[in-house]
C-alpha atoms as a PDB file:
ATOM      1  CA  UNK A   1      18.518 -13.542 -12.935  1.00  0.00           C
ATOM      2  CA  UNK A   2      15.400 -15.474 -12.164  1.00  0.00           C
ATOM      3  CA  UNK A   3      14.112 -17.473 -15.264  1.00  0.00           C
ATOM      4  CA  UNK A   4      11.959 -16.220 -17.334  1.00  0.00           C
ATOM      5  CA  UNK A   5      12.738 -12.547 -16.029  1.00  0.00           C
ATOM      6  CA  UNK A   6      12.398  -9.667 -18.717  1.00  0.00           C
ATOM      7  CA  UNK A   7      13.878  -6.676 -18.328  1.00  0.00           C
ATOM      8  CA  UNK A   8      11.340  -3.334 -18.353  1.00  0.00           C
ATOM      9  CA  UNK A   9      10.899  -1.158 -21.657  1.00  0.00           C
ATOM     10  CA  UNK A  10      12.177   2.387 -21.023  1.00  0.00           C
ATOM     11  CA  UNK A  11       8.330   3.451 -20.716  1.00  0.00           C
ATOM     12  CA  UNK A  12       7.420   0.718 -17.719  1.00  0.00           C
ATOM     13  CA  UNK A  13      10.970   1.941 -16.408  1.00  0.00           C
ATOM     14  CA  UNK A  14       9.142   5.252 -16.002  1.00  0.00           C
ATOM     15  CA  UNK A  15       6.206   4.133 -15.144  1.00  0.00           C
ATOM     16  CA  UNK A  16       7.808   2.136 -12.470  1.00  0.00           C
ATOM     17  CA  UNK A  17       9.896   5.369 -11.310  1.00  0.00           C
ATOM     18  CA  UNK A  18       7.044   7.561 -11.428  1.00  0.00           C
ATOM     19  CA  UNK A  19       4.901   5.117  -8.900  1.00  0.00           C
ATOM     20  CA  UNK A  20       7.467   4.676  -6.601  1.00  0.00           C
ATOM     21  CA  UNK A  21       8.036   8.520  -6.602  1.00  0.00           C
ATOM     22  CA  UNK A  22       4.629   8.854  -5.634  1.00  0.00           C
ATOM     23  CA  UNK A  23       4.703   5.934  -2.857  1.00  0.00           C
ATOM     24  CA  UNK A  24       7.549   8.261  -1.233  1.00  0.00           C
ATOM     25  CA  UNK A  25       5.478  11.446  -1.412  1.00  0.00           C
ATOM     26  CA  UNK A  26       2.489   9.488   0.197  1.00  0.00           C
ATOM     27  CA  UNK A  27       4.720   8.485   2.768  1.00  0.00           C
ATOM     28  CA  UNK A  28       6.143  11.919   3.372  1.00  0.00           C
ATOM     29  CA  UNK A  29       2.982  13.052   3.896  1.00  0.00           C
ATOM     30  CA  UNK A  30       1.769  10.310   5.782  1.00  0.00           C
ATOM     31  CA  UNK A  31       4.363  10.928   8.175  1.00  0.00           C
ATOM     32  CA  UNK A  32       4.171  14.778   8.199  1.00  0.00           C
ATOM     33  CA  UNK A  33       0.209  14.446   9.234  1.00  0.00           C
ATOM     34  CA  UNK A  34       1.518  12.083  12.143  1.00  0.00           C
ATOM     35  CA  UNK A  35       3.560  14.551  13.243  1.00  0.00           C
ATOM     36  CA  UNK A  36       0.780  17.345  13.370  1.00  0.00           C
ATOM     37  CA  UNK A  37      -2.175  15.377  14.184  1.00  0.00           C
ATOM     38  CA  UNK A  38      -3.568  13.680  17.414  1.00  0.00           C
ATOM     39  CA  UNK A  39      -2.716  10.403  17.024  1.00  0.00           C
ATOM     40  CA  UNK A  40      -6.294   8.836  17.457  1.00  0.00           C
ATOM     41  CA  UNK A  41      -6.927  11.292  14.494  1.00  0.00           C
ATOM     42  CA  UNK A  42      -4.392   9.216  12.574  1.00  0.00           C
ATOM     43  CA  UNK A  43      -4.904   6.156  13.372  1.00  0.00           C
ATOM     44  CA  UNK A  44      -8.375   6.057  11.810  1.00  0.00           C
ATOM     45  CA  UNK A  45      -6.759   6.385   8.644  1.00  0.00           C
ATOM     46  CA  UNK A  46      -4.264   3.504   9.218  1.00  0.00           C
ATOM     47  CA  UNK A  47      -6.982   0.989   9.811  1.00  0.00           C
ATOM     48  CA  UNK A  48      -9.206   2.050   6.847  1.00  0.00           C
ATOM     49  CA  UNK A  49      -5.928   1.328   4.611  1.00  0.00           C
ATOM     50  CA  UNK A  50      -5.586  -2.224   6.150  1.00  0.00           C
ATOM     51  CA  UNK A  51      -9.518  -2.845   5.487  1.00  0.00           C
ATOM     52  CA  UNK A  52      -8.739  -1.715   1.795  1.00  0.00           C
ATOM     53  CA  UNK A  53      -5.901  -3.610   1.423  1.00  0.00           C
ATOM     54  CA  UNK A  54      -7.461  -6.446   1.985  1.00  0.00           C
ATOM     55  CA  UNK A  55     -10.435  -6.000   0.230  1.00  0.00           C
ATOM     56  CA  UNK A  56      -8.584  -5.015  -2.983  1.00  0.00           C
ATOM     57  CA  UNK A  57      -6.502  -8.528  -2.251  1.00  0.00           C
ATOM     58  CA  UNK A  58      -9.746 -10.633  -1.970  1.00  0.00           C
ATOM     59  CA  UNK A  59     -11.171  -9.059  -4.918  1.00  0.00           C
ATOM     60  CA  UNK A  60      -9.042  -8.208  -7.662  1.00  0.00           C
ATOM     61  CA  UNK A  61      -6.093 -10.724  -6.589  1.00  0.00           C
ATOM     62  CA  UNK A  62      -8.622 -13.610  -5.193  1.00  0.00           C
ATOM     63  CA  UNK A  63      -6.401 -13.660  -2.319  1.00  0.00           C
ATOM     64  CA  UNK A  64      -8.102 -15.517   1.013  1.00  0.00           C
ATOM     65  CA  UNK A  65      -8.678 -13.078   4.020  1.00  0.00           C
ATOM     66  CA  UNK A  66      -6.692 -14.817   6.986  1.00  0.00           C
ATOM     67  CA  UNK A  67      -7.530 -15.239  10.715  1.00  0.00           C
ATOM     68  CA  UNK A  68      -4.547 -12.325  11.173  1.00  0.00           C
ATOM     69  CA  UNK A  69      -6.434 -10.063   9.101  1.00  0.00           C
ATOM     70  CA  UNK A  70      -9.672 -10.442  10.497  1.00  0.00           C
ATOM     71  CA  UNK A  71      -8.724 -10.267  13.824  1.00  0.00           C
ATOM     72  CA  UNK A  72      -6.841  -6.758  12.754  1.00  0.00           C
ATOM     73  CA  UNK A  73     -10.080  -5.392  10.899  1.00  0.00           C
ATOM     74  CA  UNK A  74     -12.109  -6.147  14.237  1.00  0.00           C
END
């Protein structure tokens, strides 16, 4: 065990199940509108989750936007 690690209260453990449940139905459908849609269609979507990603980073985590990213966004 890492130090200082404490283990979740049976409420975060459900909490914790419950958003991971929900990551894998995202992804489900994620993949399920790939499969039916155009892929330009798609594709749109992909890039406005990177641009989010990275502006939730820079904002709520303080994170620095890298040359990687910006390049990506562009």
């Amino acid at each position: 065990m890492a130090p200082g690690f404490v283990w979740p209260t049976p409420s975060q453990s459900n909490a914790l199940l419950l958003i991971g449940l929900m990551a894998i139905l995202g992804q489900a459908c994620m993949f399920r509108a790939a499969k039916m849609s155009d892929a330009k269609v798609i594709v749109l979507f992909f890039y406005v989750s990177l641009f989010y990603a990275a502006l939730i980073g820079y904002t709520v985590f303080g994170e620095k936007i890298s040359l990687a990213v910006g390049i990506a966004k562009t």
